[in-house]
N, C-alpha and C. Protein backbone atom coordinates (compact mmCIF):
# COMPACT_ATOMS: atom_id res chain seq x y z
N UNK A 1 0.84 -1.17 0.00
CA UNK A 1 0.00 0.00 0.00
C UNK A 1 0.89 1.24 0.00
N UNK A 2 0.63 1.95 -0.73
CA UNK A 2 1.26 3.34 -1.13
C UNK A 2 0.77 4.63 0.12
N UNK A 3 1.93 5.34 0.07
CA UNK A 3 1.92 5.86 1.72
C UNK A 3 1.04 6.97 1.51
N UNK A 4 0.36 7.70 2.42
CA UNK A 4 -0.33 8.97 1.46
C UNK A 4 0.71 10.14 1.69
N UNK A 5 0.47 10.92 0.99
CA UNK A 5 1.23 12.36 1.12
C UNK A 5 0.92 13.26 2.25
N UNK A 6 1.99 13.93 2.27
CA UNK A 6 1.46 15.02 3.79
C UNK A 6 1.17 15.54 3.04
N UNK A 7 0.04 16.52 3.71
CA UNK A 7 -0.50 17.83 3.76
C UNK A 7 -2.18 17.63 4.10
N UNK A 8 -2.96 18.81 4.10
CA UNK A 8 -4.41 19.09 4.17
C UNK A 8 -4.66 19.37 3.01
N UNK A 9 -6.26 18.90 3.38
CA UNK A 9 -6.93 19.50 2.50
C UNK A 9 -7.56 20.67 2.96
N UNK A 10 -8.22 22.04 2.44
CA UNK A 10 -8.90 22.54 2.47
C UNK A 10 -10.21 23.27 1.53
N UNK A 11 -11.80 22.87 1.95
CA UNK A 11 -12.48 22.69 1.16
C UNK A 11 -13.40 24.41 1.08
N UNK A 12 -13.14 24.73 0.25
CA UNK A 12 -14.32 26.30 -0.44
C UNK A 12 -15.65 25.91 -0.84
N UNK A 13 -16.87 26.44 -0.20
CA UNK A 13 -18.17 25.96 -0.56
C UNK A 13 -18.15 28.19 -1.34
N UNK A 14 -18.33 27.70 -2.87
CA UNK A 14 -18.31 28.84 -3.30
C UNK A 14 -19.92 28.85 -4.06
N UNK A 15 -20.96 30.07 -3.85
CA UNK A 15 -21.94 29.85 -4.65
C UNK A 15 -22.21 31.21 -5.85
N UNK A 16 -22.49 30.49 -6.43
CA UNK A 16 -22.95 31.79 -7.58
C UNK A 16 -24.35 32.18 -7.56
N UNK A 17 -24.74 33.28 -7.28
CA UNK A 17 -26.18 33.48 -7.70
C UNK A 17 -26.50 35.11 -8.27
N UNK A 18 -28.09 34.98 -8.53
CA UNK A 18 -28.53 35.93 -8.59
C UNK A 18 -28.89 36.92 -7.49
N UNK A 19 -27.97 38.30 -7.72
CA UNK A 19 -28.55 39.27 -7.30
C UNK A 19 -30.10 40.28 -6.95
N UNK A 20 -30.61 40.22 -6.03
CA UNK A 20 -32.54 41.47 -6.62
C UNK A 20 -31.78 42.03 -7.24
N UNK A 21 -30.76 42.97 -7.57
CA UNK A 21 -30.35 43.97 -8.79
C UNK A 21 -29.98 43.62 -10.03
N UNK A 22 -30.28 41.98 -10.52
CA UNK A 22 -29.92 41.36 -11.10
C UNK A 22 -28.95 41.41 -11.97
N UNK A 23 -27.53 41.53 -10.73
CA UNK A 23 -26.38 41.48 -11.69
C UNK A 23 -25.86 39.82 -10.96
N UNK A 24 -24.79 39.34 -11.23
CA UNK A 24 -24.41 37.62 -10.96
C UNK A 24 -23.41 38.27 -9.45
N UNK A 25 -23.29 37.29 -8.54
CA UNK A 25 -22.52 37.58 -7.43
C UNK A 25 -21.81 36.05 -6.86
N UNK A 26 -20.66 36.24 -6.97
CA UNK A 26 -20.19 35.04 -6.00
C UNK A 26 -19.97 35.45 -4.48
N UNK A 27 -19.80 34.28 -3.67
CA UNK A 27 -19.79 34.31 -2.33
C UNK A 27 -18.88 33.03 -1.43
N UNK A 28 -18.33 32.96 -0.74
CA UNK A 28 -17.57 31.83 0.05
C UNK A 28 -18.32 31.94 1.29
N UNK A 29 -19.08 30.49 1.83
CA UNK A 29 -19.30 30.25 2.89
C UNK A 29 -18.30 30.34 4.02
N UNK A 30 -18.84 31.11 4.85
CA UNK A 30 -17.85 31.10 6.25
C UNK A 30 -17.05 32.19 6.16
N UNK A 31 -17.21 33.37 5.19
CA UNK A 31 -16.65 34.53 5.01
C UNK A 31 -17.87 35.68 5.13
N UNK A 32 -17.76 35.86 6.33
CA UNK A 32 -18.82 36.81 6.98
C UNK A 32 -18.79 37.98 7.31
N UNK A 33 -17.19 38.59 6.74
CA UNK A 33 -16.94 39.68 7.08
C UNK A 33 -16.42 40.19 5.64
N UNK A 34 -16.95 39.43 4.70
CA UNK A 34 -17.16 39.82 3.15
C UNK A 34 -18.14 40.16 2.65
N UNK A 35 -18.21 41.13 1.56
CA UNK A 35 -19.64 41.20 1.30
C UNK A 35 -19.59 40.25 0.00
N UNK A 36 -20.67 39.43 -0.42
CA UNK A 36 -20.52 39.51 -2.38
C UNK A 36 -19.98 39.85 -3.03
N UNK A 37 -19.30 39.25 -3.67
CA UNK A 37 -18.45 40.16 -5.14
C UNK A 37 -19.33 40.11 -6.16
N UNK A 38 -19.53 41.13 -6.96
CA UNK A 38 -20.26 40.74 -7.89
C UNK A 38 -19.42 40.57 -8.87
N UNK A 39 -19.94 39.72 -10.09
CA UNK A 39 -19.25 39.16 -10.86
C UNK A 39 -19.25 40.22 -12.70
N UNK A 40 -18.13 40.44 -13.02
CA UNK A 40 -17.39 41.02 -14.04
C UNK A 40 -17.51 40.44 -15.42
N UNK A 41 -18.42 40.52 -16.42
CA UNK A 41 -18.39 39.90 -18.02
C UNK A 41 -16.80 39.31 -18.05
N UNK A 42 -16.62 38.65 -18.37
CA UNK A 42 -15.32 37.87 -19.01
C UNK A 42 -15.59 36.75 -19.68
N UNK A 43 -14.87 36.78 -20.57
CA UNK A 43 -14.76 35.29 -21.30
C UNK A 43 -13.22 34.62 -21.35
N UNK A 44 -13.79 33.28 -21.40
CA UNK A 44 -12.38 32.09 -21.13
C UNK A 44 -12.70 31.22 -22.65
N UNK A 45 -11.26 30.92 -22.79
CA UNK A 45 -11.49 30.31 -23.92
C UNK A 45 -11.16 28.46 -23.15
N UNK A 46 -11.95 27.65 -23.74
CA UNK A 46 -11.41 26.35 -23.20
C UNK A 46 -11.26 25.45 -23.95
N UNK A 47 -10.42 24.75 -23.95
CA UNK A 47 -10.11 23.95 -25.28
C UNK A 47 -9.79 22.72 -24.49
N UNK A 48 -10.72 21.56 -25.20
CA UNK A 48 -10.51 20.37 -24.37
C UNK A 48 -10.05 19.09 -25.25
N UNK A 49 -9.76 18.19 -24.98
CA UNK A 49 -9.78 17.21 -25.59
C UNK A 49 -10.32 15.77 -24.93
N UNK A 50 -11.01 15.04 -25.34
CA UNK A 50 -11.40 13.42 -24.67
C UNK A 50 -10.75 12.17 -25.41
N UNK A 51 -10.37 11.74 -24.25
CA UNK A 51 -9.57 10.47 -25.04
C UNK A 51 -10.42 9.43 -25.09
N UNK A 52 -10.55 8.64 -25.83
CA UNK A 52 -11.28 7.75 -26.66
C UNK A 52 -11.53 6.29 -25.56
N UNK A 53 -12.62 5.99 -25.05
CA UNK A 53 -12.72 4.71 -24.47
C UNK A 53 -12.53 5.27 -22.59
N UNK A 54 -12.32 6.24 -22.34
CA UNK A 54 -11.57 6.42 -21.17
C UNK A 54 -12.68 7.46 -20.22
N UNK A 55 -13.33 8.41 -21.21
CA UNK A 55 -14.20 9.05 -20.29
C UNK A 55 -13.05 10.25 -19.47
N UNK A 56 -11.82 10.54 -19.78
CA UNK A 56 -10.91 11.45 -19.33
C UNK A 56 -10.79 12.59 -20.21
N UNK A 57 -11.01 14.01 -19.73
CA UNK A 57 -11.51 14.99 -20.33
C UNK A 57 -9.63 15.62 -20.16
N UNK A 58 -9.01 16.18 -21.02
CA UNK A 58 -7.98 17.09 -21.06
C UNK A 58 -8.12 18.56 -22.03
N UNK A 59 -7.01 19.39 -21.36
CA UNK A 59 -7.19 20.24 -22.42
C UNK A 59 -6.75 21.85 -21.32
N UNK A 60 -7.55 23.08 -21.60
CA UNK A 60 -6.84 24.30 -20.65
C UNK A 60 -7.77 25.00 -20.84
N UNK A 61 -7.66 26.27 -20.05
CA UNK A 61 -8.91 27.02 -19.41
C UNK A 61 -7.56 28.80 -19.87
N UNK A 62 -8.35 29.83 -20.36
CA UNK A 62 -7.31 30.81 -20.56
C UNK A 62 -8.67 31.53 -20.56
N UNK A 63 -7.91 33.40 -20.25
CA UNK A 63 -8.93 34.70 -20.13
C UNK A 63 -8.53 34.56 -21.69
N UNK A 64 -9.55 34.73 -22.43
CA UNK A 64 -9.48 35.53 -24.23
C UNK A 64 -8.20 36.75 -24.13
N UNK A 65 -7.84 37.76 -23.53
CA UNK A 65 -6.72 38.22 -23.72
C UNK A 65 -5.53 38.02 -22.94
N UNK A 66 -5.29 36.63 -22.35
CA UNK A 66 -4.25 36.22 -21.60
C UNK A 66 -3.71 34.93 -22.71
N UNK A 67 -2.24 35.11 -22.68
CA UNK A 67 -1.75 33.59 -23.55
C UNK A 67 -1.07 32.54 -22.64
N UNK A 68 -1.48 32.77 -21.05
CA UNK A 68 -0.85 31.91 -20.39
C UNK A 68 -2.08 30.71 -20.00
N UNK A 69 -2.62 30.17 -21.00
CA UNK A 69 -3.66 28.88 -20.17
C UNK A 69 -2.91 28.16 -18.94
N UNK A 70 -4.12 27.37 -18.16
CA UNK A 70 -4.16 26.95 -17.28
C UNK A 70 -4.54 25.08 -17.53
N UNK A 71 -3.83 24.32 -17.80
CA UNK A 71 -4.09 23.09 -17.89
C UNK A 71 -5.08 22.59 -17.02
N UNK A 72 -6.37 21.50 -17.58
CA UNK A 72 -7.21 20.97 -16.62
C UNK A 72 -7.33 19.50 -17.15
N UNK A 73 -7.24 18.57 -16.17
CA UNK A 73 -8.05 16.76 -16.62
C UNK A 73 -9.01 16.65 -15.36
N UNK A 74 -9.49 16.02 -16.27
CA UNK A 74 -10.89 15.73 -15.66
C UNK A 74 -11.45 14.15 -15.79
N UNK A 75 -12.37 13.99 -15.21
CA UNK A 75 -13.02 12.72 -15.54
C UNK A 75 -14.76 12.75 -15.42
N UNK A 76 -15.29 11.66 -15.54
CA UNK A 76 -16.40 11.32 -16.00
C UNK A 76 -17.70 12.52 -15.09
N UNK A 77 -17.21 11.83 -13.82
CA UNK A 77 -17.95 12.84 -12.82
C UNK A 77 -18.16 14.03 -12.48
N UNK A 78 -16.87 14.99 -12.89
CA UNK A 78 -17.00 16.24 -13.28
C UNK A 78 -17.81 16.79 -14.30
N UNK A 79 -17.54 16.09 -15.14
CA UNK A 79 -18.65 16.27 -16.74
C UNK A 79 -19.92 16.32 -15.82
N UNK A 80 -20.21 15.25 -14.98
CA UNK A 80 -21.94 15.02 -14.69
C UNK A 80 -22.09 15.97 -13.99
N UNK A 81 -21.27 16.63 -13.04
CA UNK A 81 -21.38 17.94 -12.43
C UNK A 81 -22.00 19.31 -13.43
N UNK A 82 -21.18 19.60 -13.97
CA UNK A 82 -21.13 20.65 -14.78
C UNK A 82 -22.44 20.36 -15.64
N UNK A 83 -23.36 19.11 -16.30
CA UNK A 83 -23.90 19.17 -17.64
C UNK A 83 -24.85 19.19 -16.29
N UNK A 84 -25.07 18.87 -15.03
CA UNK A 84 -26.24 19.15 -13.85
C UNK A 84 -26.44 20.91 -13.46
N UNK A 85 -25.23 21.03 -13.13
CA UNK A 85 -25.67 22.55 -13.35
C UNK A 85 -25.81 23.36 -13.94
N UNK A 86 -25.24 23.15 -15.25
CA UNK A 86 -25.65 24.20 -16.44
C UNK A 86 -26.80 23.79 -17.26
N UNK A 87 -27.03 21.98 -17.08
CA UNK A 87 -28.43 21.81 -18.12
C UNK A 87 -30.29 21.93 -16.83
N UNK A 88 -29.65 21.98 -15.93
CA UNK A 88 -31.26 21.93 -14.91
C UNK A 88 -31.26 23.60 -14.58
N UNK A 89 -30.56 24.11 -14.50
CA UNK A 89 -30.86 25.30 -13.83
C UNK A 89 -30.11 25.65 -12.49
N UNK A 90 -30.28 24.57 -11.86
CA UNK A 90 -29.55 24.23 -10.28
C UNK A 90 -28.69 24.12 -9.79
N UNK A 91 -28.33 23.78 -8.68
CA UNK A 91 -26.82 23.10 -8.30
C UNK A 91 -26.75 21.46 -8.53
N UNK A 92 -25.75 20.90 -8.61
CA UNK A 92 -25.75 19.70 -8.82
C UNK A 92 -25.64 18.81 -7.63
N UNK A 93 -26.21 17.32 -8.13
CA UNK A 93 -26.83 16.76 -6.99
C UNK A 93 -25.46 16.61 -6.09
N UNK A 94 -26.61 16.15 -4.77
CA UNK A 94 -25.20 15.78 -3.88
C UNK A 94 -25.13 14.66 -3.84
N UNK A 95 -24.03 13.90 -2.68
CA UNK A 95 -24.17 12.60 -2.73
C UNK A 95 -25.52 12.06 -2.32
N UNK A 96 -25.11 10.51 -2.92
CA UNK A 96 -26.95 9.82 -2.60
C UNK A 96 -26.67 8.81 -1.49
């Protein structure tokens, strides 16, 4: 058995929502002496790739006028995340 690595984890419950002034606002639970940020138009360009048989998502995440992308892999469950919250409306489920 393979040893685990030191360190912690530490977990961000971050939510996005709608503003009554209906502009978009993020927020971090347990930051109470923050107000909302509201959130800034930007676009990211993302360029992915899936490898064949594997269900493993690769590829990078960049601002449209930045040339330094940000590499991301992924797998199956992330996908189900993301196509839950962007195709229902909602947040995505939790565990069952």
């Amino acid at each position: 058995m393979a040893a685990e690595p030191n360190g912690d984890y530490t977990t961000l419950v971050v939510r996005l929502h709608m503003g009554a002034d209906g502009m978009w606002y993020v927020s971090v639970d347990g930051t109470n002496q923050l107000d909302a940020l509201p959130l800034r138009p930007v676009t990211f360009i993302i360029r992915l790739w899936q490898q064949s048989g594997t269900g493993i998502v690769r590829g990078s995440i960049r601002l449209h006028d930045d040339d330094q992308p940000v590499p991301i892999q992924t797998n199956t469950r992330l996908e189900e995340l993301v196509r839950a919250w962007l195709l229902t409306g909602g947040a995505p489920p939790g565990p069952s």
